[in-house]
C-alpha atoms as a PDB file:
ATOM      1  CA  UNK A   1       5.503 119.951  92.301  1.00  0.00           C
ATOM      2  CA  UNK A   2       6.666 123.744  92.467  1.00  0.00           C
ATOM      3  CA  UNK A   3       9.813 122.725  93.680  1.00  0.00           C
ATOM      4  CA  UNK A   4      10.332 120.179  91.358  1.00  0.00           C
ATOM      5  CA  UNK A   5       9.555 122.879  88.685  1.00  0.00           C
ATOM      6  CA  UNK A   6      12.419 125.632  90.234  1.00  0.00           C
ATOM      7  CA  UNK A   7      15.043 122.787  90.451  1.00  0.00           C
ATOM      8  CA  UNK A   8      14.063 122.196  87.038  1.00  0.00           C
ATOM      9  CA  UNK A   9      14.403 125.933  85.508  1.00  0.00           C
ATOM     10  CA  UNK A  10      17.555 125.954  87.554  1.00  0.00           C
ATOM     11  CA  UNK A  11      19.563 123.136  86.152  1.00  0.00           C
ATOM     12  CA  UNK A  12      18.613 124.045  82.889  1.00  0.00           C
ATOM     13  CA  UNK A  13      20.044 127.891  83.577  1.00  0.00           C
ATOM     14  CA  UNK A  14      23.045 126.355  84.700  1.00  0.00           C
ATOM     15  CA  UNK A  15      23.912 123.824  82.083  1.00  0.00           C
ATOM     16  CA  UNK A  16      22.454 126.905  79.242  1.00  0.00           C
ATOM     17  CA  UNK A  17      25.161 129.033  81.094  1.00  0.00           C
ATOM     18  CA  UNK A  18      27.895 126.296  80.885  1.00  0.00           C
ATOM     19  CA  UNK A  19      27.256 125.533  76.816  1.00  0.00           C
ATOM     20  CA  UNK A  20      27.615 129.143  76.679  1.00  0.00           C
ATOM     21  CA  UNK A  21      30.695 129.824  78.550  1.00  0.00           C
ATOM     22  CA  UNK A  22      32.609 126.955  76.369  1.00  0.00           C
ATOM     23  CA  UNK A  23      30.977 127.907  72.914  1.00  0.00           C
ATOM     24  CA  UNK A  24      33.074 130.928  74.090  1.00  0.00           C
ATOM     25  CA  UNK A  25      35.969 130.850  75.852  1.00  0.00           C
ATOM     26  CA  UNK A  26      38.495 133.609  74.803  1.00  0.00           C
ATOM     27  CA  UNK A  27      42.209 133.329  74.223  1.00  0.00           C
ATOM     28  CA  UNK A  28      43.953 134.415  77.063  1.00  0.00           C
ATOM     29  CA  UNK A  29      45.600 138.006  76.450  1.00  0.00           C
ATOM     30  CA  UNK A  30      48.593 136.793  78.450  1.00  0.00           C
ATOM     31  CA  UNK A  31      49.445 133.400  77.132  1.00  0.00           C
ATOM     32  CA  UNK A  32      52.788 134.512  76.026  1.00  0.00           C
ATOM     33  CA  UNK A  33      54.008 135.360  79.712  1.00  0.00           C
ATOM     34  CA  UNK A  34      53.610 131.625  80.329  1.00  0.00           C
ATOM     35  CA  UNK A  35      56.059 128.966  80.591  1.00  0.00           C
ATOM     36  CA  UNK A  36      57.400 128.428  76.777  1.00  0.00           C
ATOM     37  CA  UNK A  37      59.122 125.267  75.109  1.00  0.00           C
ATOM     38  CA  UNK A  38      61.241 124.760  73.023  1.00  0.00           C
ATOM     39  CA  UNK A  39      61.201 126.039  69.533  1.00  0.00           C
ATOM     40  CA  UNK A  40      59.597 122.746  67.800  1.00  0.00           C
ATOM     41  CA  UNK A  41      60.343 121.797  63.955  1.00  0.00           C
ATOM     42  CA  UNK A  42      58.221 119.045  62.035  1.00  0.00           C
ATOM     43  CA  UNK A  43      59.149 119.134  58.655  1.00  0.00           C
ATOM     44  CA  UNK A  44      57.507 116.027  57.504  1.00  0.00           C
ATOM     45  CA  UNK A  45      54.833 117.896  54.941  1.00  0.00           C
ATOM     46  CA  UNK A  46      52.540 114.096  55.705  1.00  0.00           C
ATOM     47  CA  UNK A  47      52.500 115.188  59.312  1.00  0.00           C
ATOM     48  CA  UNK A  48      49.328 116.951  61.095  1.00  0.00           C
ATOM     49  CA  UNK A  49      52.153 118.312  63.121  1.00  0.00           C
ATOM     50  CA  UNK A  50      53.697 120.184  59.774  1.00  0.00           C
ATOM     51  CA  UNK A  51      55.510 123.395  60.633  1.00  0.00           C
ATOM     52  CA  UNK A  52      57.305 125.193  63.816  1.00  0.00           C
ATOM     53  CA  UNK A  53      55.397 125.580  66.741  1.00  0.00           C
ATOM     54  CA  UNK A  54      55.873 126.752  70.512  1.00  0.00           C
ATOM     55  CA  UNK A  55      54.122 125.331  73.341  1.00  0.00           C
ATOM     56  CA  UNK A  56      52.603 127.503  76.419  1.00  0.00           C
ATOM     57  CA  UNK A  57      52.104 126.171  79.818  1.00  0.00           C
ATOM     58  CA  UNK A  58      49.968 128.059  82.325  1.00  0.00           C
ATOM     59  CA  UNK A  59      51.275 127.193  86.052  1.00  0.00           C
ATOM     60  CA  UNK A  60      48.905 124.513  86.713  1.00  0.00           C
ATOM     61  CA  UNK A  61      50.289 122.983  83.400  1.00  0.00           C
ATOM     62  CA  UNK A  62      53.455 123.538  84.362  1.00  0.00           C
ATOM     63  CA  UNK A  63      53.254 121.483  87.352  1.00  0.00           C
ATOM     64  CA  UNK A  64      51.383 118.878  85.512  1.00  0.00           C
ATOM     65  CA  UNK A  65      54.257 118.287  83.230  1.00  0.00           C
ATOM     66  CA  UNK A  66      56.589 118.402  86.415  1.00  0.00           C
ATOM     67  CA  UNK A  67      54.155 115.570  87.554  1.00  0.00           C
ATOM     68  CA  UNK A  68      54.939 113.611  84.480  1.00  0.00           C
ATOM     69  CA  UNK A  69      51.821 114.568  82.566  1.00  0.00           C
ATOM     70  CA  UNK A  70      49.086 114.171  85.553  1.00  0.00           C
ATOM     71  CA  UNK A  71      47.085 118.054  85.003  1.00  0.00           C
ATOM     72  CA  UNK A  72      45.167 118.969  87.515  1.00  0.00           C
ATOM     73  CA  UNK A  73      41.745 120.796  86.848  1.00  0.00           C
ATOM     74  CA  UNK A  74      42.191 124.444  85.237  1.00  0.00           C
ATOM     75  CA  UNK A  75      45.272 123.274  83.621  1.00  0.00           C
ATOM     76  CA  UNK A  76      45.791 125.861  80.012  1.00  0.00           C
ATOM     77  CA  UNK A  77      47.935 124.422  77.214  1.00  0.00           C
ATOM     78  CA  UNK A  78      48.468 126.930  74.707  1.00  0.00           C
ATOM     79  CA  UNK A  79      50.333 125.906  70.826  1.00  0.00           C
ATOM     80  CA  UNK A  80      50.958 128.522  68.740  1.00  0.00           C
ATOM     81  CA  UNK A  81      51.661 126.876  64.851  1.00  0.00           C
ATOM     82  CA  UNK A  82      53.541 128.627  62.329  1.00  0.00           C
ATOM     83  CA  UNK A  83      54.116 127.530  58.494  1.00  0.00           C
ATOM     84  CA  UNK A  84      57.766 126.926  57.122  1.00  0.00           C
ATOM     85  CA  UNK A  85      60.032 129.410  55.365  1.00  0.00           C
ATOM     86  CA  UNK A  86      62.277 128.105  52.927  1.00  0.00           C
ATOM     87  CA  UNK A  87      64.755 128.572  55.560  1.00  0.00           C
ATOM     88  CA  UNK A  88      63.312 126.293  58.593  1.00  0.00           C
ATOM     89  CA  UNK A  89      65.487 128.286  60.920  1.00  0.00           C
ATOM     90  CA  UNK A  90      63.050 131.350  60.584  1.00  0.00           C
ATOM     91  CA  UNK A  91      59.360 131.432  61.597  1.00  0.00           C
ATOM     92  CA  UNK A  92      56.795 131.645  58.940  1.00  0.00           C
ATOM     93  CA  UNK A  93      53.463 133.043  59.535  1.00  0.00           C
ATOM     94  CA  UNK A  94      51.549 132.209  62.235  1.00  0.00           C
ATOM     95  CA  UNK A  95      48.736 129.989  61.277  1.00  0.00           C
ATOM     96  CA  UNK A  96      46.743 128.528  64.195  1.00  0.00           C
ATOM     97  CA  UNK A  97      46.988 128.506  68.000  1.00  0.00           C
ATOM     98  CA  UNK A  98      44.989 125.768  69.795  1.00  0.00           C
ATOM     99  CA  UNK A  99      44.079 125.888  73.830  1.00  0.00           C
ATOM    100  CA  UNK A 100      43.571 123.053  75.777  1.00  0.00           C
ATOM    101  CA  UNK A 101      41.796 123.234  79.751  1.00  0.00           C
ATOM    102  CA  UNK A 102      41.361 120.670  81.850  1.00  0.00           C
ATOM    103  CA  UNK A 103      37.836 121.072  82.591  1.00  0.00           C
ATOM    104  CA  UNK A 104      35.621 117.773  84.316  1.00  0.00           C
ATOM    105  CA  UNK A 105      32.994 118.782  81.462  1.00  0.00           C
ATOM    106  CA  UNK A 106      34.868 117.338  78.317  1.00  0.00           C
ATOM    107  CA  UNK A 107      34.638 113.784  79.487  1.00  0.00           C
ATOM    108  CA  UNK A 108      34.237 112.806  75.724  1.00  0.00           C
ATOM    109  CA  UNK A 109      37.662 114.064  75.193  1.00  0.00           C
ATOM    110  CA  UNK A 110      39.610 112.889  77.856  1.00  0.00           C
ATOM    111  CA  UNK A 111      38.595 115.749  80.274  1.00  0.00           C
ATOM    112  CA  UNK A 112      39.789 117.949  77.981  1.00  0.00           C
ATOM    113  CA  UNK A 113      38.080 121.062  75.981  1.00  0.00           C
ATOM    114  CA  UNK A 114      40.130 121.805  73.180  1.00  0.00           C
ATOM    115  CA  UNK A 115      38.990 125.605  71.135  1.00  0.00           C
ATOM    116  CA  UNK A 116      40.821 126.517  67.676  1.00  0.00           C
ATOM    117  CA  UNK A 117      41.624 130.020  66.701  1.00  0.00           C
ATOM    118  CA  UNK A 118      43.121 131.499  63.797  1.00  0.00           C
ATOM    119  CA  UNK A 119      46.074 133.784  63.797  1.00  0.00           C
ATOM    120  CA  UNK A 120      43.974 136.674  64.513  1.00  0.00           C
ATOM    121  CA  UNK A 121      42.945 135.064  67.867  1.00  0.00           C
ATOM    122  CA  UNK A 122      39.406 134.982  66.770  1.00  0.00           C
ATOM    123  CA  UNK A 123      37.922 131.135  67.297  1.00  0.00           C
ATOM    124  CA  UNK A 124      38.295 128.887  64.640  1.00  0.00           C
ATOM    125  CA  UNK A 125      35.270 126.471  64.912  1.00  0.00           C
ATOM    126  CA  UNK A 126      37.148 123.678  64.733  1.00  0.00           C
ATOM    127  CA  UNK A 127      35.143 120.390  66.097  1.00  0.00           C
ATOM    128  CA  UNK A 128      37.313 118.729  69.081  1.00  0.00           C
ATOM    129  CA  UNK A 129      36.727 115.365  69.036  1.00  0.00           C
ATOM    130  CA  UNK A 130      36.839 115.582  65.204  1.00  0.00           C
ATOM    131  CA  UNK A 131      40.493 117.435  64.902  1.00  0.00           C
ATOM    132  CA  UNK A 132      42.541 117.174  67.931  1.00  0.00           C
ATOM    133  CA  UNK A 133      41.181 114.641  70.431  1.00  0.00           C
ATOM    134  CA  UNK A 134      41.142 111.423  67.614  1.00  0.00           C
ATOM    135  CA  UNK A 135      45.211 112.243  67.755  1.00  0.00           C
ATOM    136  CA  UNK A 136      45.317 112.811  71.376  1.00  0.00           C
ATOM    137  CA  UNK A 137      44.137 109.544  71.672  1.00  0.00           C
ATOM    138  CA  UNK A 138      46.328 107.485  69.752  1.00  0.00           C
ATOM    139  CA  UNK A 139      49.270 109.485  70.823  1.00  0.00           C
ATOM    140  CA  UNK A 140      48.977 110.018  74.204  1.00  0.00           C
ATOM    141  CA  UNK A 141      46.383 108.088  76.346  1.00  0.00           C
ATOM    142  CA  UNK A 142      48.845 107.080  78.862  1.00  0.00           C
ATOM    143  CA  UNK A 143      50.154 110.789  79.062  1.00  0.00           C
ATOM    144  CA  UNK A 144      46.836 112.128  80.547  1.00  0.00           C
ATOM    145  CA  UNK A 145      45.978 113.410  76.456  1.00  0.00           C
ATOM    146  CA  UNK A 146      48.836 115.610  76.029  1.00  0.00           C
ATOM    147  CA  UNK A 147      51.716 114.931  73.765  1.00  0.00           C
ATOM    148  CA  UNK A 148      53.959 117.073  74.740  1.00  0.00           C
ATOM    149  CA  UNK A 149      55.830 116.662  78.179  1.00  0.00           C
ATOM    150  CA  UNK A 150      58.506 118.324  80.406  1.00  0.00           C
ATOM    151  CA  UNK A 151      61.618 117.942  77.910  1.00  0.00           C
ATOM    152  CA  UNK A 152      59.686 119.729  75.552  1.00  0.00           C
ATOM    153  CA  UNK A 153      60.808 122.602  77.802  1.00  0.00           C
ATOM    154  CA  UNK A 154      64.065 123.795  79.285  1.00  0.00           C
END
């Protein structure tokens, strides 16, 4: 009975560490040294997509796309999304930057945990099944989730 009651306390600890961990996962400082696509221009103002945005691909990402879309674990896909000037050819503010990670965890969105921040970098609460996996979804369920692939890159 006491060692049913330390396996217990333990696999609570664990998952209470785990919530924790992806109720805060950081922006990474060096996203920007990553792979980058292709500067990206949806001008449709009925899009979600609305605006210029640049893609970032960590090196597991990277060879994920190279594997037409199959991401390993630990894979980081970083967008940063910036509004429209009323010259498209120029960059707006920034506006959002979303993360994805293949992590096992997230099997309720594909195996993916997607976090929102603002511009500042700070997160952006933004629910994940609610506001990016729903699209993921429809748009990319053969693709391994991700809608962008290699020839969004050069």
């Amino acid at each position: 009975m006491k060692s049913l009651f330390v396996i217990l306390s333990v696999m609570i600890c664990i998952l209470i560490v785990n919530t924790t961990e992806a109720a805060t996962q950081a922006l990474p400082k060096d996203y920007t040294s990553w792979k980058k696509s292709d500067r990206k221009v949806v001008a449709d103002k009925n899009s979600l997509f609305y605006g210029i945005h640049y893609i970032y691909a960590d090196k597991k990402a990277q060879n994920g796309y190279k594997s037409d879309n199959k991401f390993s674990v630990g894979s980081r896909i970083i967008v940063e999304f910036f509004n429209i000037k009323s010259d498209p050819s120029v960059d707006g503010t920034k506006n959002m930057i979303v993360m994805m990670q293949k992590d096992r965890h997230h099997g309720e969105t594909g195996g993916w945990q997607f976090t929102g921040f603002g511009a500042d970098g700070k997160p952006s609460g933004i629910d994940p099944v609610e506001n990016c996996f729903g699209c993921h979804l429809k748009e990319a369920a053969d693709k391994d989730f991700v809608i962008s692939t290699k020839k969004d890159f050069r």
